[in-house]
PDB file of N, CA and C in Angstrom:
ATOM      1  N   UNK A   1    -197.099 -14.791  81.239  1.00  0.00           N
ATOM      2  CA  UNK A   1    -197.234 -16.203  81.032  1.00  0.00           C
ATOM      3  C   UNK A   1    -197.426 -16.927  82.348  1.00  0.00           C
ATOM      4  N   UNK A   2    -197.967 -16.209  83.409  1.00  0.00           N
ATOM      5  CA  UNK A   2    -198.098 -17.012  84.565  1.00  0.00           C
ATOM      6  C   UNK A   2    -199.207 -17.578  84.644  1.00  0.00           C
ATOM      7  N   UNK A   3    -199.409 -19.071  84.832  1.00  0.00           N
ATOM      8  CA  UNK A   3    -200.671 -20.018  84.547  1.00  0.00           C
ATOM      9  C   UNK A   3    -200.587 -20.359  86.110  1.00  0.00           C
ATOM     10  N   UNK A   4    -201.457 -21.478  86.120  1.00  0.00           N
ATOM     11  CA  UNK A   4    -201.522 -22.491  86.886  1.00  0.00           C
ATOM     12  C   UNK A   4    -201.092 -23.111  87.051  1.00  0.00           C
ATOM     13  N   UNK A   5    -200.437 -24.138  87.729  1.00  0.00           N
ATOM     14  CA  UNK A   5    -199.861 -25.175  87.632  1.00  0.00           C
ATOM     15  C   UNK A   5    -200.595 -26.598  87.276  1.00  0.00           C
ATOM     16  N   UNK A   6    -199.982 -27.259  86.261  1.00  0.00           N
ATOM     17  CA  UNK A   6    -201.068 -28.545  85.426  1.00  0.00           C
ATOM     18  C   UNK A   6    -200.376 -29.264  84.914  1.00  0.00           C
ATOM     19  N   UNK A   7    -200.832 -30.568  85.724  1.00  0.00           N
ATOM     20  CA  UNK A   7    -199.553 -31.932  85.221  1.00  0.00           C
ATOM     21  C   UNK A   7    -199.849 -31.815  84.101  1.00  0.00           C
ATOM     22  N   UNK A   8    -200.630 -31.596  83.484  1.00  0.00           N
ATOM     23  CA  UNK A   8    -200.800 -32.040  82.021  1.00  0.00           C
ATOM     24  C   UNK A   8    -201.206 -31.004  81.213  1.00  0.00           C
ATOM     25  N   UNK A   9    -200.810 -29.716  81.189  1.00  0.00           N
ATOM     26  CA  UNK A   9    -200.405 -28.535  80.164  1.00  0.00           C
ATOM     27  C   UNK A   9    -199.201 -28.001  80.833  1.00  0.00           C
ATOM     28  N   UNK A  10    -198.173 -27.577  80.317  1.00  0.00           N
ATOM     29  CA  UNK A  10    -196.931 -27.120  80.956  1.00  0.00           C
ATOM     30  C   UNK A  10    -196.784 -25.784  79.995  1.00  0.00           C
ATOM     31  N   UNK A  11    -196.475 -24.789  80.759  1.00  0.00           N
ATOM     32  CA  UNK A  11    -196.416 -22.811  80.149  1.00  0.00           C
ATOM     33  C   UNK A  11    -195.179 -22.701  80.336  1.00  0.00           C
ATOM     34  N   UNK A  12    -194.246 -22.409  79.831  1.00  0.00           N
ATOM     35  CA  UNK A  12    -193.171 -22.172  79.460  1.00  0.00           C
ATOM     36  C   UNK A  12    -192.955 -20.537  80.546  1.00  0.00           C
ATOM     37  N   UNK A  13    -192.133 -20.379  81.216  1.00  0.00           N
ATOM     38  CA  UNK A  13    -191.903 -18.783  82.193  1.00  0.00           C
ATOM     39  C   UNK A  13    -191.780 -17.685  81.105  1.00  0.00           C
ATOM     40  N   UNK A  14    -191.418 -17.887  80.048  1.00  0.00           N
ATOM     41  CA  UNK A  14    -190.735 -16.978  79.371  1.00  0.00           C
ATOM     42  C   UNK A  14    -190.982 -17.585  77.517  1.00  0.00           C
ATOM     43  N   UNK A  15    -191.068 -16.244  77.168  1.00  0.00           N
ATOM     44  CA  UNK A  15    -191.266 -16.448  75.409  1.00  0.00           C
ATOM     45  C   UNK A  15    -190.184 -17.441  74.979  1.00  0.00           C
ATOM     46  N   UNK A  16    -190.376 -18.839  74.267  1.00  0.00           N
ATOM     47  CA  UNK A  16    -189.375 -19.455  73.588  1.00  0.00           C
ATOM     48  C   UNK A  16    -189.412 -19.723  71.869  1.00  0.00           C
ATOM     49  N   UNK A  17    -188.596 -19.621  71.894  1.00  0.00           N
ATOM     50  CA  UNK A  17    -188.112 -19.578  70.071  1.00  0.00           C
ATOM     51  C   UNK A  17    -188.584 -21.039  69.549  1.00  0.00           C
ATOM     52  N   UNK A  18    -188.824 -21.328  68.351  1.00  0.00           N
ATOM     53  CA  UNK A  18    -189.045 -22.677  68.391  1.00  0.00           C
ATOM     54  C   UNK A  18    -188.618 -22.732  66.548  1.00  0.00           C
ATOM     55  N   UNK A  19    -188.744 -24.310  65.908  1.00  0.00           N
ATOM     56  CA  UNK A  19    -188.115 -24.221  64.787  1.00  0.00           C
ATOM     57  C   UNK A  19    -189.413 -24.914  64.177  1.00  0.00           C
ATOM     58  N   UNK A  20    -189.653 -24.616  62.598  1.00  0.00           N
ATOM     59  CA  UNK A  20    -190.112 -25.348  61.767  1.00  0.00           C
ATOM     60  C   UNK A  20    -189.702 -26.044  61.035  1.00  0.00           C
ATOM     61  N   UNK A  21    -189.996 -27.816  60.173  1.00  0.00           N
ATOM     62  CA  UNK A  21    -188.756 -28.052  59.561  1.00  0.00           C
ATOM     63  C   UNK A  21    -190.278 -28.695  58.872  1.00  0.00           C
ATOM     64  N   UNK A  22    -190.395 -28.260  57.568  1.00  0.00           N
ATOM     65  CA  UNK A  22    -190.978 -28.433  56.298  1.00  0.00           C
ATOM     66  C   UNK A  22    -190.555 -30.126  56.165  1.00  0.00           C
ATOM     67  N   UNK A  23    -191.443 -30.862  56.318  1.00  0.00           N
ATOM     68  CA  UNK A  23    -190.960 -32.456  56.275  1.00  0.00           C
ATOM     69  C   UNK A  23    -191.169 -32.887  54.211  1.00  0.00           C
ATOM     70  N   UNK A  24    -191.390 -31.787  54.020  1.00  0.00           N
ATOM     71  CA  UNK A  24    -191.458 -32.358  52.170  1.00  0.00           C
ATOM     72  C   UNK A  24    -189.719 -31.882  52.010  1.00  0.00           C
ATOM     73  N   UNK A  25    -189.352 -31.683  52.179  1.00  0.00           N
ATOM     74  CA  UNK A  25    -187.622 -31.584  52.023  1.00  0.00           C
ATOM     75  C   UNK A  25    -186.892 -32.175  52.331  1.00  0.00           C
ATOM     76  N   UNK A  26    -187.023 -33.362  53.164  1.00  0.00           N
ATOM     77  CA  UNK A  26    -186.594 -34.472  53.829  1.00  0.00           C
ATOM     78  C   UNK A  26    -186.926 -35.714  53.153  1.00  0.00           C
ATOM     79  N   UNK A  27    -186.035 -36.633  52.966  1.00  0.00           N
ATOM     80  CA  UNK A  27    -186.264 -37.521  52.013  1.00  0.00           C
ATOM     81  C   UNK A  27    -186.838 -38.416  53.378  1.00  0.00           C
ATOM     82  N   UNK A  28    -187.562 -39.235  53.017  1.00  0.00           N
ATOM     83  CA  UNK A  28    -188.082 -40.884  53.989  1.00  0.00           C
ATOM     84  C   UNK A  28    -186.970 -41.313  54.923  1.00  0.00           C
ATOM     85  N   UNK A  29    -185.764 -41.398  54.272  1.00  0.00           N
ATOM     86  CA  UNK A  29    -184.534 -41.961  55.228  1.00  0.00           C
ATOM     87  C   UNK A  29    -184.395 -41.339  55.906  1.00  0.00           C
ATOM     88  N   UNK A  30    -183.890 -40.223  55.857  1.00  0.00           N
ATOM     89  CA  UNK A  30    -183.598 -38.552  56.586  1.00  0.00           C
ATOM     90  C   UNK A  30    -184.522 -38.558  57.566  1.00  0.00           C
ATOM     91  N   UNK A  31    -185.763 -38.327  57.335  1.00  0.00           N
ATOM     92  CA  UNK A  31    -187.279 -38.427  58.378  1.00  0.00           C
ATOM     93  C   UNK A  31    -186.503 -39.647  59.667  1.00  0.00           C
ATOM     94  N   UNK A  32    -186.715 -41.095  58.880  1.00  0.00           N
ATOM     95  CA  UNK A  32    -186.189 -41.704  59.981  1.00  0.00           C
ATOM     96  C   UNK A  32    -185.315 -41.639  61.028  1.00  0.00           C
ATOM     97  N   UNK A  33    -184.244 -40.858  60.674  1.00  0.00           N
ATOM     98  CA  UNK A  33    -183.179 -40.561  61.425  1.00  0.00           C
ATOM     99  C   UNK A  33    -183.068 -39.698  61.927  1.00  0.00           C
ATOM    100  N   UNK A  34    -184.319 -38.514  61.986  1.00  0.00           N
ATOM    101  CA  UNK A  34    -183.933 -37.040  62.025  1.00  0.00           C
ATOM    102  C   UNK A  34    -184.362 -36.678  64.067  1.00  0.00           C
ATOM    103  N   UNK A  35    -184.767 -38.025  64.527  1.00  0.00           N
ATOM    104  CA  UNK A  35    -184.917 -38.158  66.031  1.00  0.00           C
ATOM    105  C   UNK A  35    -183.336 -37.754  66.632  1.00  0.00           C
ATOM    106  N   UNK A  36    -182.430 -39.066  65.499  1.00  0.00           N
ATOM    107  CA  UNK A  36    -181.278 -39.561  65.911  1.00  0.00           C
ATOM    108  C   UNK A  36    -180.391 -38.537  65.649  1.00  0.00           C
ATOM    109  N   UNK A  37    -180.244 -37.090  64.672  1.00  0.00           N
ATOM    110  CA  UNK A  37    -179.438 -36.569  64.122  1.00  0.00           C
ATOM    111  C   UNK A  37    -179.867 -35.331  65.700  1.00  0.00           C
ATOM    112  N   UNK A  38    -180.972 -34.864  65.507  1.00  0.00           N
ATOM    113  CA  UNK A  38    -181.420 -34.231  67.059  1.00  0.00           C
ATOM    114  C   UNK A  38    -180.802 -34.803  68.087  1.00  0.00           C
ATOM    115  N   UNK A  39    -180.497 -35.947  68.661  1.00  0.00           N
ATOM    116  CA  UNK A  39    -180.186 -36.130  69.848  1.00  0.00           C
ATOM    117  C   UNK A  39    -178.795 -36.328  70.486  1.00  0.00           C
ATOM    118  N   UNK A  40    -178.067 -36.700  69.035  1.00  0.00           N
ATOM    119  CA  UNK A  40    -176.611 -36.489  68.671  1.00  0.00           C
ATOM    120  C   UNK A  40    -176.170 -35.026  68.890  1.00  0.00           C
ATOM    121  N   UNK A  41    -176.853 -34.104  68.205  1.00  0.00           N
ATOM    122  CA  UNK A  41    -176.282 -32.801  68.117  1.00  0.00           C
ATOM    123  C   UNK A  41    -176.649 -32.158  69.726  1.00  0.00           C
ATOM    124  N   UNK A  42    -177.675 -32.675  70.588  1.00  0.00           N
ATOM    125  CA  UNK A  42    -177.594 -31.916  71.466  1.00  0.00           C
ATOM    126  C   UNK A  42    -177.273 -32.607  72.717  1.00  0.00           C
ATOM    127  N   UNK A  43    -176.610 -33.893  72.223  1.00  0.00           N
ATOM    128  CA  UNK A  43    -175.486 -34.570  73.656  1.00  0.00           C
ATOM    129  C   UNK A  43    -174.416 -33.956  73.347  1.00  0.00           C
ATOM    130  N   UNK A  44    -174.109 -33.453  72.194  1.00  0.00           N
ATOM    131  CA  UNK A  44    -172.408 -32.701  71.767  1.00  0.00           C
ATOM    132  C   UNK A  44    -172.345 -31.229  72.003  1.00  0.00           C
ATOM    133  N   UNK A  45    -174.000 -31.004  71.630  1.00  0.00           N
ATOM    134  CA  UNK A  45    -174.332 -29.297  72.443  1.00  0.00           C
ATOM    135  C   UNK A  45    -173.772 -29.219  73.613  1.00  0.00           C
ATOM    136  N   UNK A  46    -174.311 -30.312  74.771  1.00  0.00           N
ATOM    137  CA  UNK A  46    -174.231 -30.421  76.294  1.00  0.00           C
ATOM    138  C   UNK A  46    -173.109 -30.567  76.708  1.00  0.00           C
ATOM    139  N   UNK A  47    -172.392 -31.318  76.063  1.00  0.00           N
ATOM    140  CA  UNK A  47    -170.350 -31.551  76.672  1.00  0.00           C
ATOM    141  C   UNK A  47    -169.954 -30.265  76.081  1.00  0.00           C
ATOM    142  N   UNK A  48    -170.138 -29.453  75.072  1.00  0.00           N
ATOM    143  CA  UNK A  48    -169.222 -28.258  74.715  1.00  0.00           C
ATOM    144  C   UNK A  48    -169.750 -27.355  75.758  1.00  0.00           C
ATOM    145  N   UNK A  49    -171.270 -27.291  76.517  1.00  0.00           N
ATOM    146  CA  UNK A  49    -171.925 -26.038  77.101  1.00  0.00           C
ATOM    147  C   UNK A  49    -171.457 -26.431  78.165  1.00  0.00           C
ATOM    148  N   UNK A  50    -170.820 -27.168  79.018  1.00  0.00           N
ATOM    149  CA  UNK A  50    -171.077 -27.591  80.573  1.00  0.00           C
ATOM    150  C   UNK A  50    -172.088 -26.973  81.436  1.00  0.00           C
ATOM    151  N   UNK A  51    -171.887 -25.653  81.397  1.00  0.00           N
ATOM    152  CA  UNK A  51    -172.617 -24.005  82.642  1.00  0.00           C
ATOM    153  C   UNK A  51    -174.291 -24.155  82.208  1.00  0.00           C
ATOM    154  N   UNK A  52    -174.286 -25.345  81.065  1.00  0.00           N
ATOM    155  CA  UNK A  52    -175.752 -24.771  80.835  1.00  0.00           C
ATOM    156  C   UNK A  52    -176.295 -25.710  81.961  1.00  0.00           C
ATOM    157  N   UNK A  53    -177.376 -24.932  82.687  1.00  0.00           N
ATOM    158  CA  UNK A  53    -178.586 -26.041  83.382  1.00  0.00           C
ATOM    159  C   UNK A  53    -179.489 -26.861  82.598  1.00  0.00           C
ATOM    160  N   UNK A  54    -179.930 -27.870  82.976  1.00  0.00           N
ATOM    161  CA  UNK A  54    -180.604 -28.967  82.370  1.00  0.00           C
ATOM    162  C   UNK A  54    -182.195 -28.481  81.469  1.00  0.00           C
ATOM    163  N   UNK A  55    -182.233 -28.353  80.620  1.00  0.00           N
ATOM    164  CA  UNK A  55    -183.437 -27.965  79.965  1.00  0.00           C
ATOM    165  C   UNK A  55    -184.009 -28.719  79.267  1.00  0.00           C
ATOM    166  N   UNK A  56    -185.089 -28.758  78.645  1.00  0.00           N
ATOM    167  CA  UNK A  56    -186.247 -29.420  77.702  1.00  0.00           C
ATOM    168  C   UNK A  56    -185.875 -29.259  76.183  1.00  0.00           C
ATOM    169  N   UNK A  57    -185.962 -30.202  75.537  1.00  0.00           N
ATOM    170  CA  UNK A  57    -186.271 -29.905  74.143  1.00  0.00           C
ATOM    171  C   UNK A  57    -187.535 -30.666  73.921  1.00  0.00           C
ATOM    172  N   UNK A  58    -189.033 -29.505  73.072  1.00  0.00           N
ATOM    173  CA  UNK A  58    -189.785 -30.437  73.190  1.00  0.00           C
ATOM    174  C   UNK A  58    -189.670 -30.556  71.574  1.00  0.00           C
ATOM    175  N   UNK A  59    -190.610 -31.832  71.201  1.00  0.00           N
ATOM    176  CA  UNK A  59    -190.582 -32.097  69.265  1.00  0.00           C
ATOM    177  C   UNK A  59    -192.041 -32.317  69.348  1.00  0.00           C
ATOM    178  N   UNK A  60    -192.682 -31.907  68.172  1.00  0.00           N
ATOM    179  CA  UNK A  60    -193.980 -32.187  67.717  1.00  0.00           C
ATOM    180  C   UNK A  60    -193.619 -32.896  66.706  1.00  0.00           C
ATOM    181  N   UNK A  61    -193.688 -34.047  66.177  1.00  0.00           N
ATOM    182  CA  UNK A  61    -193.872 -34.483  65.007  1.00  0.00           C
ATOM    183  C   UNK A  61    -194.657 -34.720  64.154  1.00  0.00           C
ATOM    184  N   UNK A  62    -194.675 -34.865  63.063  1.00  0.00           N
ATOM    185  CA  UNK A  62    -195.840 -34.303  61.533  1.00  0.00           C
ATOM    186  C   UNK A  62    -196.792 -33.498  62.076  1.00  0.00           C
ATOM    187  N   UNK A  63    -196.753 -32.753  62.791  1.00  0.00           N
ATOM    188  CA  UNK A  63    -197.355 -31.399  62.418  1.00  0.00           C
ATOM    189  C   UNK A  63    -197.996 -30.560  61.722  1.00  0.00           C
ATOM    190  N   UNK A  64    -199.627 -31.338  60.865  1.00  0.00           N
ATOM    191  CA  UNK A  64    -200.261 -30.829  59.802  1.00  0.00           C
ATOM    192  C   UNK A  64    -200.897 -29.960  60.486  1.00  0.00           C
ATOM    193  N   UNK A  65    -201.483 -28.982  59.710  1.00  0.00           N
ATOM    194  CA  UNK A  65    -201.860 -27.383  60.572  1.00  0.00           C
ATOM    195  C   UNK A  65    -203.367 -27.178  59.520  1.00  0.00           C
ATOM    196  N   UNK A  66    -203.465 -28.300  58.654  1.00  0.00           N
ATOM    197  CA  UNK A  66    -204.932 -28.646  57.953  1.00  0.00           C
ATOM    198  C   UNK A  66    -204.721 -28.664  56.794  1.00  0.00           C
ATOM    199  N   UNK A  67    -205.852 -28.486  55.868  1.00  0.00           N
ATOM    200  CA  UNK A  67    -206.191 -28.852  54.380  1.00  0.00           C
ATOM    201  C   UNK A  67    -205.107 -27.936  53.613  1.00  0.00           C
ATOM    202  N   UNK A  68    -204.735 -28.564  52.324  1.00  0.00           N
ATOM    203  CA  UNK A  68    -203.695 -27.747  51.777  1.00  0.00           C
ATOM    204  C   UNK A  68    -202.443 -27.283  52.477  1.00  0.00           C
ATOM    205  N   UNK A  69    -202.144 -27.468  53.590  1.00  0.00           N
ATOM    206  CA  UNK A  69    -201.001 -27.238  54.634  1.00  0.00           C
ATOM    207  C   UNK A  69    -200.229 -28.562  54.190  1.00  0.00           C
ATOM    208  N   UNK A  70    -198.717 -28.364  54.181  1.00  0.00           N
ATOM    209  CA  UNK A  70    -197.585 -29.256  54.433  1.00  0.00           C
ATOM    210  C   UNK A  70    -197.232 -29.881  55.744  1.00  0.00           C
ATOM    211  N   UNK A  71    -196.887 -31.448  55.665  1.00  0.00           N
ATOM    212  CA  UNK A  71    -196.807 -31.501  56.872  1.00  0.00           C
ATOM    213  C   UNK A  71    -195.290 -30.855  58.100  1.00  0.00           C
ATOM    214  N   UNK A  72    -195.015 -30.794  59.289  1.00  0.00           N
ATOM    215  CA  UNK A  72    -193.928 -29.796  59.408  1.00  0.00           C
ATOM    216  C   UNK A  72    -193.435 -30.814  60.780  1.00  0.00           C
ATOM    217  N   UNK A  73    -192.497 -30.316  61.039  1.00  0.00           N
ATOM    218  CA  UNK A  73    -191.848 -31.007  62.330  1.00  0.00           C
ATOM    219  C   UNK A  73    -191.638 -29.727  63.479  1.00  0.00           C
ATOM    220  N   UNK A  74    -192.037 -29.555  64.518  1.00  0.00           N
ATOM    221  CA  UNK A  74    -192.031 -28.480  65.461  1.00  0.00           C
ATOM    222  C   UNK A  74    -191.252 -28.643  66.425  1.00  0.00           C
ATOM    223  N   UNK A  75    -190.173 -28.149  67.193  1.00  0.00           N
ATOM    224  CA  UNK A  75    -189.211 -28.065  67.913  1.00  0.00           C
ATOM    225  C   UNK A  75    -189.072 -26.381  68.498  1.00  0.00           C
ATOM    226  N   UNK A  76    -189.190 -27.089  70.073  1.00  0.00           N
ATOM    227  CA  UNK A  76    -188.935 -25.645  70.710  1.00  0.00           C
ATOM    228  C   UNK A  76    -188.590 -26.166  71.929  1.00  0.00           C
ATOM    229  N   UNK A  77    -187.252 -24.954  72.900  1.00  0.00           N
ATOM    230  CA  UNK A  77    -186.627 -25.395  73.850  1.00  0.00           C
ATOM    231  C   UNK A  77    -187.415 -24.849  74.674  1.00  0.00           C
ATOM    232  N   UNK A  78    -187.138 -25.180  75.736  1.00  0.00           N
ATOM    233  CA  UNK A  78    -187.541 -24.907  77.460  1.00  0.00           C
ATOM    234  C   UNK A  78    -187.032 -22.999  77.322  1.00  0.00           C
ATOM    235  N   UNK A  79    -187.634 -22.191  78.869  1.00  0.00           N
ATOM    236  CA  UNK A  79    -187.048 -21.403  78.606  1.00  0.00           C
ATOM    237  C   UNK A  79    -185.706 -21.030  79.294  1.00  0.00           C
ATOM    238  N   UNK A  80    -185.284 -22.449  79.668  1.00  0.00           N
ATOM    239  CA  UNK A  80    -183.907 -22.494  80.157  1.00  0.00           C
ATOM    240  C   UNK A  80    -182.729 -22.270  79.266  1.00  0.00           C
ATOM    241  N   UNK A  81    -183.458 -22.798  77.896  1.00  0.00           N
ATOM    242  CA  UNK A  81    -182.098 -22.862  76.649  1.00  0.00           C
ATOM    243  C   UNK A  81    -181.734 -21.793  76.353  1.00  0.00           C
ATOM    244  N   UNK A  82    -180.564 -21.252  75.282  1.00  0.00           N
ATOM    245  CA  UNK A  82    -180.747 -19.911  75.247  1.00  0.00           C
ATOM    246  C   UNK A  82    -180.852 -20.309  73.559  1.00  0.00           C
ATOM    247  N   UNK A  83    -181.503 -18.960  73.098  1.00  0.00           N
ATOM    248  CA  UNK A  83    -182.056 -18.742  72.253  1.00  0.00           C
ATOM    249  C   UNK A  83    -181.173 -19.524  70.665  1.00  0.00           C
ATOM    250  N   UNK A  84    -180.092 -18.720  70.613  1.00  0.00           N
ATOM    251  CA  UNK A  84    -178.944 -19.860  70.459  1.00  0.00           C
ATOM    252  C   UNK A  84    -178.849 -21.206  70.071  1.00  0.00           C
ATOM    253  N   UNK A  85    -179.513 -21.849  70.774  1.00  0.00           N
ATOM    254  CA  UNK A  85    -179.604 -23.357  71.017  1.00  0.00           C
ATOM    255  C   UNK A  85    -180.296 -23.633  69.486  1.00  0.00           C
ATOM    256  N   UNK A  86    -181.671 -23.503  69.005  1.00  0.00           N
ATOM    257  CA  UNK A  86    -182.147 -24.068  68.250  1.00  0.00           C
ATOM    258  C   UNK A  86    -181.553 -23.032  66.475  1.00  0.00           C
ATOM    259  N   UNK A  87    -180.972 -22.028  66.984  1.00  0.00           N
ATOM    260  CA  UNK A  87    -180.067 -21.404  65.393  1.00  0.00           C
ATOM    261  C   UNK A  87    -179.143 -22.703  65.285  1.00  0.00           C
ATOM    262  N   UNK A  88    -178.610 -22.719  66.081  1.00  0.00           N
ATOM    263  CA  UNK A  88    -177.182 -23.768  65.994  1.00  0.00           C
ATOM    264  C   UNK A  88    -177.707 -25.188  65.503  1.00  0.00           C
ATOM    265  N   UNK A  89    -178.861 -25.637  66.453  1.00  0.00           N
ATOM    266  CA  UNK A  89    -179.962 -26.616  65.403  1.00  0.00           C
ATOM    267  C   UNK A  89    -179.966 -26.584  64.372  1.00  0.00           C
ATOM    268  N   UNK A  90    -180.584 -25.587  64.149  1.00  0.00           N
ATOM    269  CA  UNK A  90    -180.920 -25.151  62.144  1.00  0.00           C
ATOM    270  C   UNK A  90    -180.091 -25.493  61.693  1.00  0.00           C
ATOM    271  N   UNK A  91    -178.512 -25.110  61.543  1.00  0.00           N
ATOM    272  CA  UNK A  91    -177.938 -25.262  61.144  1.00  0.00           C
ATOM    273  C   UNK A  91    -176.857 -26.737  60.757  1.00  0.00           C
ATOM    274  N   UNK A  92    -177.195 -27.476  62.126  1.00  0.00           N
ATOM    275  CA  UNK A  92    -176.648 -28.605  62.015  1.00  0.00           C
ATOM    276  C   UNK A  92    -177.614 -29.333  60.936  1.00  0.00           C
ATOM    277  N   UNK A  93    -178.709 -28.884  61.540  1.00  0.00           N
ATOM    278  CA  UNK A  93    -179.815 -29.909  60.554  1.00  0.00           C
ATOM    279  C   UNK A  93    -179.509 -29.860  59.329  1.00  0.00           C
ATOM    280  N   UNK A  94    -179.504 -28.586  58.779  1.00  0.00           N
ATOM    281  CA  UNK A  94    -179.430 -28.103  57.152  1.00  0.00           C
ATOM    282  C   UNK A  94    -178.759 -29.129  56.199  1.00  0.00           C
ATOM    283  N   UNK A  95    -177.414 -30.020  56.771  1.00  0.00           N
ATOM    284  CA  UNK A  95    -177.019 -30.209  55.995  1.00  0.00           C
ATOM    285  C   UNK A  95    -177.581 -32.165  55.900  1.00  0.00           C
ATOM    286  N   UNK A  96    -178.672 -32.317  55.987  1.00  0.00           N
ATOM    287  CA  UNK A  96    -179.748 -33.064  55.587  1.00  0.00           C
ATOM    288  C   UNK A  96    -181.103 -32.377  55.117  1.00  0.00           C
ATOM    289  N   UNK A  97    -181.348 -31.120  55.093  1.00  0.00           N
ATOM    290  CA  UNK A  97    -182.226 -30.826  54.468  1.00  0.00           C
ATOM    291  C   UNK A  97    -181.850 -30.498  52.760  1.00  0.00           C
ATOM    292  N   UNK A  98    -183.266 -30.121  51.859  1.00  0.00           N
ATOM    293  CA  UNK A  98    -182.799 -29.839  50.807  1.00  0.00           C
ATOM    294  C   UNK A  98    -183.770 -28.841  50.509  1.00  0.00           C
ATOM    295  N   UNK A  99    -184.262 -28.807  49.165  1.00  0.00           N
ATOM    296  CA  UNK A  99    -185.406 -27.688  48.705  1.00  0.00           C
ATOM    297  C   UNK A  99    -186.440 -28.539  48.101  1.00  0.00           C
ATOM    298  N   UNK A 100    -187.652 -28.182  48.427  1.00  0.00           N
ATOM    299  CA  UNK A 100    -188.903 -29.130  47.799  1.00  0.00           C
ATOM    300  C   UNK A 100    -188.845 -29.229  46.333  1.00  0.00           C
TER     301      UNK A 100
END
């Protein structure tokens, strides 16, 4: 993964994990808030981790991938986070997600 260096494409050093979150399972309200439920869970990530160094979370939002495709929400950490980081995501999230 060694690129170039480019203000404006950034390559990650190392393979990172990233999450999908199916936005038809999310009600409209939920959507709205789901910046705010992310940024909560990973200022409370950061005071329980102290040792962790400062890393990236990036978000793609609505995320259509084309015709007949659902739209999706994309989330993936730096490769500073550890892998870890976005399971523990999933899981916080879950309990605002539902089933289509």
């Amino acid at each position: 993964m060694s690129q170039p260096y480019s203000t404006i494409v950034r390559t990650p050093k190392a393979a990172v994990a990233y999450l999908a979150v199916d936005l038809r399972a999310i009600s409209p309200e939920t959507q709205a808030n789901f910046s705010k439920f992310i940024g909560e869970f990973a200022e409370l990530w950061a005071y329980k981790t102290p040792q962790q160094r400062p890393a990236t979370l990036w978000m793609k939002d609505n995320w259509d991938t084309g015709v007949g495709s659902s739209p999706e929400l994309h989330l993936a950490g730096s490769s500073k986070l550890p892998h870890g980081f976005l399971r523990q995501l999933a899981d916080h999230l879950s309990q605002w997600i539902g089933t289509p």
